[in-house]
Protein backbone atom coordinates (compact mmCIF):
# COMPACT_ATOMS: atom_id res chain seq x y z
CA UNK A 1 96.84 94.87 99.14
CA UNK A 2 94.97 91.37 99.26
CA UNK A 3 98.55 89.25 99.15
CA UNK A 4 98.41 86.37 101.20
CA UNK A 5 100.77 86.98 104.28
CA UNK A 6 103.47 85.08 105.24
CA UNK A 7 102.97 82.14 107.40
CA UNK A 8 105.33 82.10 111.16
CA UNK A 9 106.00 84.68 113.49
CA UNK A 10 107.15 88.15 112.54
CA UNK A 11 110.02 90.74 113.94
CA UNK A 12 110.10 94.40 113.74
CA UNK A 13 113.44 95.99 114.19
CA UNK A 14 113.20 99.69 115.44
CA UNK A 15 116.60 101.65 115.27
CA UNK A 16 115.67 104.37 117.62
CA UNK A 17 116.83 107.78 118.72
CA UNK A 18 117.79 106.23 122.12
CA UNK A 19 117.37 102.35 121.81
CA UNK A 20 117.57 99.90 119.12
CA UNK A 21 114.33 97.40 119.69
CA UNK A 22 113.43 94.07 118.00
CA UNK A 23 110.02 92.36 119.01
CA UNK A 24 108.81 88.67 117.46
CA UNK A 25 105.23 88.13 117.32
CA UNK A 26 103.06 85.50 115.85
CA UNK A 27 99.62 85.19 115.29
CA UNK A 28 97.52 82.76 117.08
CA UNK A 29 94.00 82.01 117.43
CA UNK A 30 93.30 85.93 115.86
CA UNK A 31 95.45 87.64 118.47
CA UNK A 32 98.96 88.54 118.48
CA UNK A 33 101.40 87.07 120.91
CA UNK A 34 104.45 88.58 121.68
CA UNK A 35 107.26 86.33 121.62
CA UNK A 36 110.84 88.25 122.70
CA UNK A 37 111.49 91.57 122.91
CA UNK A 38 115.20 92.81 123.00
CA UNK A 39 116.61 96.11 123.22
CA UNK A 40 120.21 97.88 123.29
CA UNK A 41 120.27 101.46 124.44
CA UNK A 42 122.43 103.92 122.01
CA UNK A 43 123.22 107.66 121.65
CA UNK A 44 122.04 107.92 117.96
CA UNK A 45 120.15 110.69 119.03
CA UNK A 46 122.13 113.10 120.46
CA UNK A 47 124.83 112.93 117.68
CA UNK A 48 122.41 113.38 114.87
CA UNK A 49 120.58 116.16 116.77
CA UNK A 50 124.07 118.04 117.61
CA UNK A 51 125.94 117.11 114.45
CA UNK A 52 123.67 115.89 111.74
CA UNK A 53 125.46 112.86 111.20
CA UNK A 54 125.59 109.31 112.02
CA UNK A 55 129.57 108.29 112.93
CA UNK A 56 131.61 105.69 111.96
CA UNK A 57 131.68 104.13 115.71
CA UNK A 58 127.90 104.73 115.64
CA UNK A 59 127.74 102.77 112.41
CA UNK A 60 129.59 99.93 113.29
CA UNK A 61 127.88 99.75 116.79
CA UNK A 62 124.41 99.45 114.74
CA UNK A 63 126.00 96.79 112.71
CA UNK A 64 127.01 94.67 115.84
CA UNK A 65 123.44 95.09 117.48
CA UNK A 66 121.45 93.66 113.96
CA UNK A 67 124.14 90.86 113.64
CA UNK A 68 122.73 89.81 117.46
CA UNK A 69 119.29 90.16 116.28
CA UNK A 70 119.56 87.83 113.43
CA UNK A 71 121.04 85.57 115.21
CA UNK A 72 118.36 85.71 117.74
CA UNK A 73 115.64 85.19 115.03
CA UNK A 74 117.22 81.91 114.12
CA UNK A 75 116.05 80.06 116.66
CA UNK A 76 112.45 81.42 116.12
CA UNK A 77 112.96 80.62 112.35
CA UNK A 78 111.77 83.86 111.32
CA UNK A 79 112.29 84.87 108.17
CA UNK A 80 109.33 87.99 107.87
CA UNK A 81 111.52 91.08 109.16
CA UNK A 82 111.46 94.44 108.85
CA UNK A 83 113.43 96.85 110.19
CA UNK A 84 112.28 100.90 110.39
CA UNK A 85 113.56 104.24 111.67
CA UNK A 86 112.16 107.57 111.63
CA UNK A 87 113.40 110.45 113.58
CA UNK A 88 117.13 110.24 114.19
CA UNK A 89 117.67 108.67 110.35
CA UNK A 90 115.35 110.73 108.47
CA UNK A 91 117.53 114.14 109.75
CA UNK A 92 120.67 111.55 109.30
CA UNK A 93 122.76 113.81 106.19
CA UNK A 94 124.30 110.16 105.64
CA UNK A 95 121.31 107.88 105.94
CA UNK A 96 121.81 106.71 102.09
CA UNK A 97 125.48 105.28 103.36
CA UNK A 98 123.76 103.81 106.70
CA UNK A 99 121.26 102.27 104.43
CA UNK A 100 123.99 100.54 101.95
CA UNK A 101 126.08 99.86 104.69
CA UNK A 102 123.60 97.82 106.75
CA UNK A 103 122.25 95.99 103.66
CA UNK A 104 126.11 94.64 102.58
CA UNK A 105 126.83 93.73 106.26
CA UNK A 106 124.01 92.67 107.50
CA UNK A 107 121.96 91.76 104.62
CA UNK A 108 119.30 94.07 105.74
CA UNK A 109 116.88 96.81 103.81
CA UNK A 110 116.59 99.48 106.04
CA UNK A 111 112.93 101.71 105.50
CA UNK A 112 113.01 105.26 106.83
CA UNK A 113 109.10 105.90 107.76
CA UNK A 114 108.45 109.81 106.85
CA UNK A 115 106.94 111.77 109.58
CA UNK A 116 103.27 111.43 107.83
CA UNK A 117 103.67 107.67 107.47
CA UNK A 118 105.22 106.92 111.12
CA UNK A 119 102.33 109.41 112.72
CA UNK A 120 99.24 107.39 110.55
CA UNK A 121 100.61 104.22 111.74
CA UNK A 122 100.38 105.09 115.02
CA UNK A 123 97.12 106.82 114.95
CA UNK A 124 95.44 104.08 113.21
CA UNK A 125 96.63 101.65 115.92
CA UNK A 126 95.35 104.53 118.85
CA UNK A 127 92.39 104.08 117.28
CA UNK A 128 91.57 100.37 116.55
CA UNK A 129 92.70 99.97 120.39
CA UNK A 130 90.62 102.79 121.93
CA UNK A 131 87.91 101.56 119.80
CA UNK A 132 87.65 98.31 121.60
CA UNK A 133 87.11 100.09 124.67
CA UNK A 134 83.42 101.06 124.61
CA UNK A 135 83.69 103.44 127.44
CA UNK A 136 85.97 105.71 126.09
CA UNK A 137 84.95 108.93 124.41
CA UNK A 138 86.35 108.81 121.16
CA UNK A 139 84.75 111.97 119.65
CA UNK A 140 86.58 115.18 118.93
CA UNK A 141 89.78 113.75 120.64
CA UNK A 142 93.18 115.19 120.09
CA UNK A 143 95.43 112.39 119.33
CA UNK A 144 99.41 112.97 120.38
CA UNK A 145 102.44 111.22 119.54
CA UNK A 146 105.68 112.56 121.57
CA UNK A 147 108.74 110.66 120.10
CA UNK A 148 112.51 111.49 120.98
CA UNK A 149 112.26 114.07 117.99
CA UNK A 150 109.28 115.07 116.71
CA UNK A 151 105.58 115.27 118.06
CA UNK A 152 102.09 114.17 115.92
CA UNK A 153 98.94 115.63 116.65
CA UNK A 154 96.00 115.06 115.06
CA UNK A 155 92.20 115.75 115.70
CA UNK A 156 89.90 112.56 115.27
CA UNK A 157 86.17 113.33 115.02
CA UNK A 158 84.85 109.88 116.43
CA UNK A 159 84.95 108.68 112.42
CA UNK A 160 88.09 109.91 111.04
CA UNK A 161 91.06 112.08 110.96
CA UNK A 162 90.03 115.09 110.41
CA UNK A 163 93.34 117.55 110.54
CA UNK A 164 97.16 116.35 111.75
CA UNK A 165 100.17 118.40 112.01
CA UNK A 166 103.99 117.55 112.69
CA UNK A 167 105.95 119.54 115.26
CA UNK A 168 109.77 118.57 114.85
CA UNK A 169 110.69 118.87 118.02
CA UNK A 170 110.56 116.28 120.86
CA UNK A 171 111.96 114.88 124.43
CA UNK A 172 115.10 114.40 123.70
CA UNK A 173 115.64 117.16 120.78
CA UNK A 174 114.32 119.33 123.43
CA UNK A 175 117.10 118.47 125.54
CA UNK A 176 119.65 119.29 123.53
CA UNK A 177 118.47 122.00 121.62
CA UNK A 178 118.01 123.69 125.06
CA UNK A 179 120.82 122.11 126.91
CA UNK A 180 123.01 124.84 127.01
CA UNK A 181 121.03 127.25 128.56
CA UNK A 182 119.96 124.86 131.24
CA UNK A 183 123.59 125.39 132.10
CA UNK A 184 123.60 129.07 131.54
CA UNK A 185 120.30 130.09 132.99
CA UNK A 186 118.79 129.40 136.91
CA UNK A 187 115.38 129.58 135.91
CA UNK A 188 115.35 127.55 133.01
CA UNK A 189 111.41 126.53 133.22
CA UNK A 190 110.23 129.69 132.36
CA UNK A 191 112.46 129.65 129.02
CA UNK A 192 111.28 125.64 128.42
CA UNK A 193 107.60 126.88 128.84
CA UNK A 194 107.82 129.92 126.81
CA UNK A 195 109.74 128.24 123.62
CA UNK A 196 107.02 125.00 123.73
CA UNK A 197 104.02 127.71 123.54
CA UNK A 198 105.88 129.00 120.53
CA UNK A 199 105.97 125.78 118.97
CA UNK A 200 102.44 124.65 119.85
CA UNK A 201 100.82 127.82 119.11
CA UNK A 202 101.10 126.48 115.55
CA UNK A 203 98.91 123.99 115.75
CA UNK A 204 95.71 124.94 113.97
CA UNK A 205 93.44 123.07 116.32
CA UNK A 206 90.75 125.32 118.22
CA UNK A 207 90.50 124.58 121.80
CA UNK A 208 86.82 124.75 121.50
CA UNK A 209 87.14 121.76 118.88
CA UNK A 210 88.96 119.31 121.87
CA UNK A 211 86.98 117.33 124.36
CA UNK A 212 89.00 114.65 125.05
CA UNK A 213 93.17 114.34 125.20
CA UNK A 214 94.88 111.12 124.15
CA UNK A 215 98.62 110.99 124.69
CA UNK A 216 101.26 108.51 123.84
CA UNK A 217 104.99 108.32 123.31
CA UNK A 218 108.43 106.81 123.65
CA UNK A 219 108.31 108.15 127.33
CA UNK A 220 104.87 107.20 128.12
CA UNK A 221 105.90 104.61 130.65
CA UNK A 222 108.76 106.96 132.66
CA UNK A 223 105.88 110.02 132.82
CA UNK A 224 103.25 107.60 133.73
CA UNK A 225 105.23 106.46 136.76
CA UNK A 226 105.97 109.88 138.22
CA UNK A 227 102.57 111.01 137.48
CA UNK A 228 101.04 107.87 139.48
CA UNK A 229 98.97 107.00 136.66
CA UNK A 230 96.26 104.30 136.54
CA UNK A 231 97.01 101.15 134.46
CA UNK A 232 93.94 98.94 132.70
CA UNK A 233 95.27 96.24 130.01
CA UNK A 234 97.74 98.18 127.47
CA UNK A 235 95.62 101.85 128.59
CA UNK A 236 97.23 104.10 131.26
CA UNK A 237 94.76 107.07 132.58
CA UNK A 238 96.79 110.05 134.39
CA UNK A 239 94.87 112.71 136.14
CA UNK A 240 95.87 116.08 134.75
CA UNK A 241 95.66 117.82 137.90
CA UNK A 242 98.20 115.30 139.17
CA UNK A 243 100.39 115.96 136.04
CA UNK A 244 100.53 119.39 136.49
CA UNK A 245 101.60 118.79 139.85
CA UNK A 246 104.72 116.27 138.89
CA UNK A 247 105.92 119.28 136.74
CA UNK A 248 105.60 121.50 139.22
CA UNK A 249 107.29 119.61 141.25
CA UNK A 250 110.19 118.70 139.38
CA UNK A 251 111.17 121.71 137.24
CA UNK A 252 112.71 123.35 140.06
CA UNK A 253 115.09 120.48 141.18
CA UNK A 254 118.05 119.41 139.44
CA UNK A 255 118.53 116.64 137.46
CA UNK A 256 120.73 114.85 139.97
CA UNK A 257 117.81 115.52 142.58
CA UNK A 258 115.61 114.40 140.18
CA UNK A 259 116.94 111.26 139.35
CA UNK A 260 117.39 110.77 143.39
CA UNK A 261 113.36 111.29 144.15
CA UNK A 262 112.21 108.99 141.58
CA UNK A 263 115.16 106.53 141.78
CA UNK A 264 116.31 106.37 138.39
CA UNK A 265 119.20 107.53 136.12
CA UNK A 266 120.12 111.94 135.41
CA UNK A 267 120.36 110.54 131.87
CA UNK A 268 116.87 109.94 132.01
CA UNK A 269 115.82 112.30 134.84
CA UNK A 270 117.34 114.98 131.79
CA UNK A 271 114.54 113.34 129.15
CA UNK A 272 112.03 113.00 132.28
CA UNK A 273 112.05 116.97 132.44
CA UNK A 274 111.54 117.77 128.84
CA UNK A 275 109.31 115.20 128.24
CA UNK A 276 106.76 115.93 130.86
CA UNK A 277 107.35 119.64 129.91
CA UNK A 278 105.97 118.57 126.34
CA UNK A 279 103.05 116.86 127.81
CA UNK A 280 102.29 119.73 130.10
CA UNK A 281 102.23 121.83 127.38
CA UNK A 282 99.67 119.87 124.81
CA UNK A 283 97.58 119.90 128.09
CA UNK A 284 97.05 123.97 127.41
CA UNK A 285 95.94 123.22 124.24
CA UNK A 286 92.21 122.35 125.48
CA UNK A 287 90.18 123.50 128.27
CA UNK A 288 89.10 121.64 131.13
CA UNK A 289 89.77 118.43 130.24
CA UNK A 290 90.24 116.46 133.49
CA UNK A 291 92.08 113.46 132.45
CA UNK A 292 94.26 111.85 130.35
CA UNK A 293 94.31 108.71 128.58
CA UNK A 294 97.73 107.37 127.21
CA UNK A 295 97.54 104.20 125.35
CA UNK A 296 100.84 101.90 125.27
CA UNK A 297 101.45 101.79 121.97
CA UNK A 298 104.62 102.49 119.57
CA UNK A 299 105.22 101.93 115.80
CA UNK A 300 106.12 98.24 116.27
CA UNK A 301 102.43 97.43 117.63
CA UNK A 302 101.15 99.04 113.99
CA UNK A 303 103.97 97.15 111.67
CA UNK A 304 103.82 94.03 113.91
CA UNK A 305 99.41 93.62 112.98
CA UNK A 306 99.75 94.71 109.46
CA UNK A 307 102.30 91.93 108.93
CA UNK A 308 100.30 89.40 110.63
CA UNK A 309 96.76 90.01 110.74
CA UNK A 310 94.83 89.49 107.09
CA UNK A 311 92.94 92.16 106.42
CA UNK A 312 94.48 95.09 108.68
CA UNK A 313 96.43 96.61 106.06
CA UNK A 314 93.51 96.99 104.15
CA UNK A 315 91.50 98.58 106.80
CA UNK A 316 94.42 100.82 107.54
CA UNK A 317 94.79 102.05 103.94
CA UNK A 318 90.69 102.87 103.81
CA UNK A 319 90.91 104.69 106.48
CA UNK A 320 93.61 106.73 105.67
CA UNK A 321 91.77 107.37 102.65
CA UNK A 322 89.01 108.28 104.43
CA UNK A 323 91.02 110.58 106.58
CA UNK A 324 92.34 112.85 104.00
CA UNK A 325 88.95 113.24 102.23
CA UNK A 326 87.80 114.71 105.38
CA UNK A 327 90.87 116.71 106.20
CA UNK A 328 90.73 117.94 102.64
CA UNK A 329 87.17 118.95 102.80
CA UNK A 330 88.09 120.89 106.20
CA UNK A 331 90.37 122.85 104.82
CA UNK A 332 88.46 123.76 101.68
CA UNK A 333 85.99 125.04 104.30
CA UNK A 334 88.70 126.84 106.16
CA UNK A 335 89.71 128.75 103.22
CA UNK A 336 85.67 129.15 102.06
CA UNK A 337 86.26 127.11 99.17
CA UNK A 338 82.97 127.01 96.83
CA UNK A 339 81.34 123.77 97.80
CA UNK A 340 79.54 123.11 94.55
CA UNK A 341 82.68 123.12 92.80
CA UNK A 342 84.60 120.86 95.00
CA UNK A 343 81.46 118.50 94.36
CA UNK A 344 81.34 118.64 90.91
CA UNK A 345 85.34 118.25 90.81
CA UNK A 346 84.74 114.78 92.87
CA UNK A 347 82.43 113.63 90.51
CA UNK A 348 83.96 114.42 87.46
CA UNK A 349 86.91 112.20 88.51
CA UNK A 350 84.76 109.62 90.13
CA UNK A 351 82.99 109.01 86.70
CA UNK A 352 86.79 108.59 84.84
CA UNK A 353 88.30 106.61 87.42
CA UNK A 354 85.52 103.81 87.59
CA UNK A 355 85.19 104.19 83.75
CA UNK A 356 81.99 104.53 83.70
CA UNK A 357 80.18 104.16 80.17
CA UNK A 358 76.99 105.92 80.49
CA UNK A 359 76.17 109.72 81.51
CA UNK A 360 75.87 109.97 85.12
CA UNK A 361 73.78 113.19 84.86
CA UNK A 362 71.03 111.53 82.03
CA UNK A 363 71.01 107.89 81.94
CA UNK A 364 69.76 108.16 78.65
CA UNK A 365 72.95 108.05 76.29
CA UNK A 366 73.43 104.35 76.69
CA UNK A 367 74.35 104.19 73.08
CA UNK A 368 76.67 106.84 72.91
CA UNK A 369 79.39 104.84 74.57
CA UNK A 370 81.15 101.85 73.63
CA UNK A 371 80.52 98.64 75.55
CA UNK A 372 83.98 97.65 75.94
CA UNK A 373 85.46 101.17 77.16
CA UNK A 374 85.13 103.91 79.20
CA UNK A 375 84.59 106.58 76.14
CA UNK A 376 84.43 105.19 72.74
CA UNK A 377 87.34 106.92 70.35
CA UNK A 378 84.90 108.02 67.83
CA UNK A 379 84.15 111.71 66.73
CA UNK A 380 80.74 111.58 68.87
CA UNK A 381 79.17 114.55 68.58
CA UNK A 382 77.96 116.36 72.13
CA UNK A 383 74.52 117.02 70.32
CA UNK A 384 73.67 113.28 71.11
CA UNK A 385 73.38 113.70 74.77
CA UNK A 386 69.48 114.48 75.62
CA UNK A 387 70.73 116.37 79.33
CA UNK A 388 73.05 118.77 77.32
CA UNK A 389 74.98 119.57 81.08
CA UNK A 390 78.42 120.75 80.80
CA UNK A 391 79.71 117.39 82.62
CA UNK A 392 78.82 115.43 79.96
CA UNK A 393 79.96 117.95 77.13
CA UNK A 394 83.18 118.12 78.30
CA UNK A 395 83.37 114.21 78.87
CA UNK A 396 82.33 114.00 75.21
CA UNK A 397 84.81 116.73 74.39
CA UNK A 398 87.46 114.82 76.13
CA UNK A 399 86.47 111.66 74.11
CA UNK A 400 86.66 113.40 70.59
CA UNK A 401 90.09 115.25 71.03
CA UNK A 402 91.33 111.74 71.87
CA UNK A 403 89.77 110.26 69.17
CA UNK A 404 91.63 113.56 67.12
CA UNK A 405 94.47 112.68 68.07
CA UNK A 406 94.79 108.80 67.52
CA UNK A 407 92.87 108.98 64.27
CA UNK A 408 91.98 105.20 64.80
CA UNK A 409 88.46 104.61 64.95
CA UNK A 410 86.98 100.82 64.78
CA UNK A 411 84.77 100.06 61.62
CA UNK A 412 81.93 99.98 62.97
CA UNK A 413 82.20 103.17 65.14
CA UNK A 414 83.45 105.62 62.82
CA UNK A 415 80.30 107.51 62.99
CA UNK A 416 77.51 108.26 65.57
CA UNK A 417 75.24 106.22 64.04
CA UNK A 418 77.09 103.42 63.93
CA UNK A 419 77.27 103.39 67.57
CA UNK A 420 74.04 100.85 68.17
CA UNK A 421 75.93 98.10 69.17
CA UNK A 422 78.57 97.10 71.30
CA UNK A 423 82.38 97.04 69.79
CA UNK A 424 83.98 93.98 69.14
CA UNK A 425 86.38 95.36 66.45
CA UNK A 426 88.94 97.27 67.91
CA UNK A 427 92.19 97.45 67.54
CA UNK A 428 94.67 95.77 70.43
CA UNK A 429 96.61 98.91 70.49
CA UNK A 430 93.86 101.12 70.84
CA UNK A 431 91.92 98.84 73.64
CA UNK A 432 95.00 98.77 75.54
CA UNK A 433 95.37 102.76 75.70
């Protein structure tokens, strides 16, 4: 993970479940400076949603829109690209033909980002952001991401991840999983409401564990402007009282009335409706919690710094690591897993996966290993080992049933006692094991 990065600017190309984006960035003087952004609307969305599929049409429309964005990036010279989905391609039945497709026409390797992947990007990039604002608390925060199809929610303890869940459902596969009863039904909020506490009710997050809420999404901007949110650098903060009272407001009207208060499209009056719904709804997952905070971020923001800034995709991947350790010891604790197990588990695999040489328990053994490798292959007997615990018994059991089975000892190790000094006799195919 230490490769030296590429040197010029960068693009990320995001084939969305509405819009197909490409931003170029480059670094400069530590910070990253966005370059052009360009961005074609499509319908992926609501044809993989409804049939499962992307279409031919579809298909060769994608094609087109890439072929402009190459040809864009010439004149930046940019030759570090990648281009993502997640969503709309991952529920794609054809997204192995898409992927071929795209690479013989337009000479590009399309990466579908799984929903755990897309959601840790994200986070991760919540995080270093909020972060840099001091003032923010940052400590038992529920972390949400509402894309077109799918929602992430995670709890961050002010150090790390500490549980996350997907919810496959989101703005826009609300929508149309529910459009037909919109048409159907006159009271169609009460339905909306009632299906999202079905779906939310799943997540296994106390509300006595959430002091903070910390929303984000592909519809951040069109919520934040109907909910008369307050804008500071690349953080919006929306008053929930005054979110509660946009939805209130608008889940009676129509879409075409809708779309004729807040001056904007029905097509996105529809998505206004569901998404704000959605956000509504993680607000009832906590109590009390008087305001939001919505940082402007989306996937691009995470790819774009771990492409350019040294260091960052190192940082990301420790953390991550981090992350699950806690969320694994959480739910050991959920299920009243013995703790003193679980330690001694950890530290049996610690000691083989540093190869350590000496007993971790004792100290004493020094001798009993060989120099040049973890556990010499010699038939050492577990008598040598002065702390006689059952760690170090089994990790000179271990040693002894491998030295069983590969019957090749070096000369000067073949018994215990010959084990005084370090080996410099073994075999190449036995060092290499």
């Amino acid at each position: 993970m230490n490769k030296k990065l590429p040197g010029g600017p960068a693009a990320v190309i995001e084939i969305g479940s509405s819009a197909v984006r490409m931003r170029v960035s480059q670094l400069k003087h530590g910070e990253i400076e966005m370059l052009d952004s360009l961005e074609y609307p499509v319908f992926f969305g609501h044809e993989v949603f409804t049939t499962g599929r992307i279409s031919f049409e579809s298909l060769r429309q994608l094609s087109s829109i890439l072929t402009k964005f190459t040809t864009a990036l010439e004149g930046y010279n940019c030759k570090n690209v990648r281009v993502v989905s997640s969503t709309v391609m991952r529920e794609a039945e054809n997204r192995s033909f898409v992927i071929d497709q795209l690479k013989i026409h337009n000479n590009l390797h399309l990466e579908i980002l799984e929903y755990s992947e897309e959601k840790a990007l994200i986070c991760s990039e919540i995080i270093r952001l909020l972060k840099e604002e001091s003032k923010i608390e940052m400590k038992d925060a529920l972390i949400a991401y509402v894309g077109t199809g799918s929602i992430g929610v995670a709890l961050y303890d002010g150090k790390a991840i500490c549980t996350s869940q997907n919810i496959p459902i989101g703005s826009l596969k609300l929508h149309d999983a529910l459009g037909a009863l919109s048409r159907e039904c006159d009271d169609f909020y009460p339905a909306v409401e009632e299906y999202l506490d079905i779906i939310l009710n799943r997540v296994d997050i106390p509300k006595k564990d959430i002091r903070s809420i910390i929303l984000t999404g592909s519809d951040l901007e069109l919520v934040a402007s109907v909910c008369g949110a307050e804008k500071s650098g690349d953080l919006y903060t929306i008053s929930a009282k005054k979110m509660h009272a946009a939805y209130k407001e608008i889940r009676m009207m129509s879409h075409s009335a809708i779309a004729r208060r807040y001056n904007i499209s029905e097509e996105l009056a529809e998505i206004l409706y569901t998404a704000l719904s959605i956000y509504t709804g993680m607000l009832r997952l906590s109590d009390g919690v008087q305001k939001v905070i919505c940082p402007d971020i989306d996937i691009c923001d995470a790819i774009t710094r771990h492409m350019l800034v040294p260091g960052a995709q190192k940082e990301y991947i420790a953390q991550t690591n981090e992350s699950a350790i806690v969320s694994a010891k959480r739910i050991a604790a959920k299920y009243n897993c013995h703790g003193a197990h679980s330690d001694a588990i950890q530290s049996l695999h610690a000691r083989f996966s540093t190869n350590s040489k000496t007993c971790t328990v004792c100290q004493v053994t020094k001798k009993s290993f060989c120099s040049s490798r973890p556990f010499c292959t010699a038939a050492v007997n577990t008598s040598t080992c002065a702390c006689r615990t059952s760690a170090h018994s089994t990790s000179l059991k271990i040693s002894t049933f491998s030295a069983s089975r590969t019957n090749k000892f070096c000369s000067r190790h073949s018994s215990p006692a010959a084990m005084s000094s370090p080996c410099r006799t073994l075999p190449m195919q036995v060092q290499s094991r």
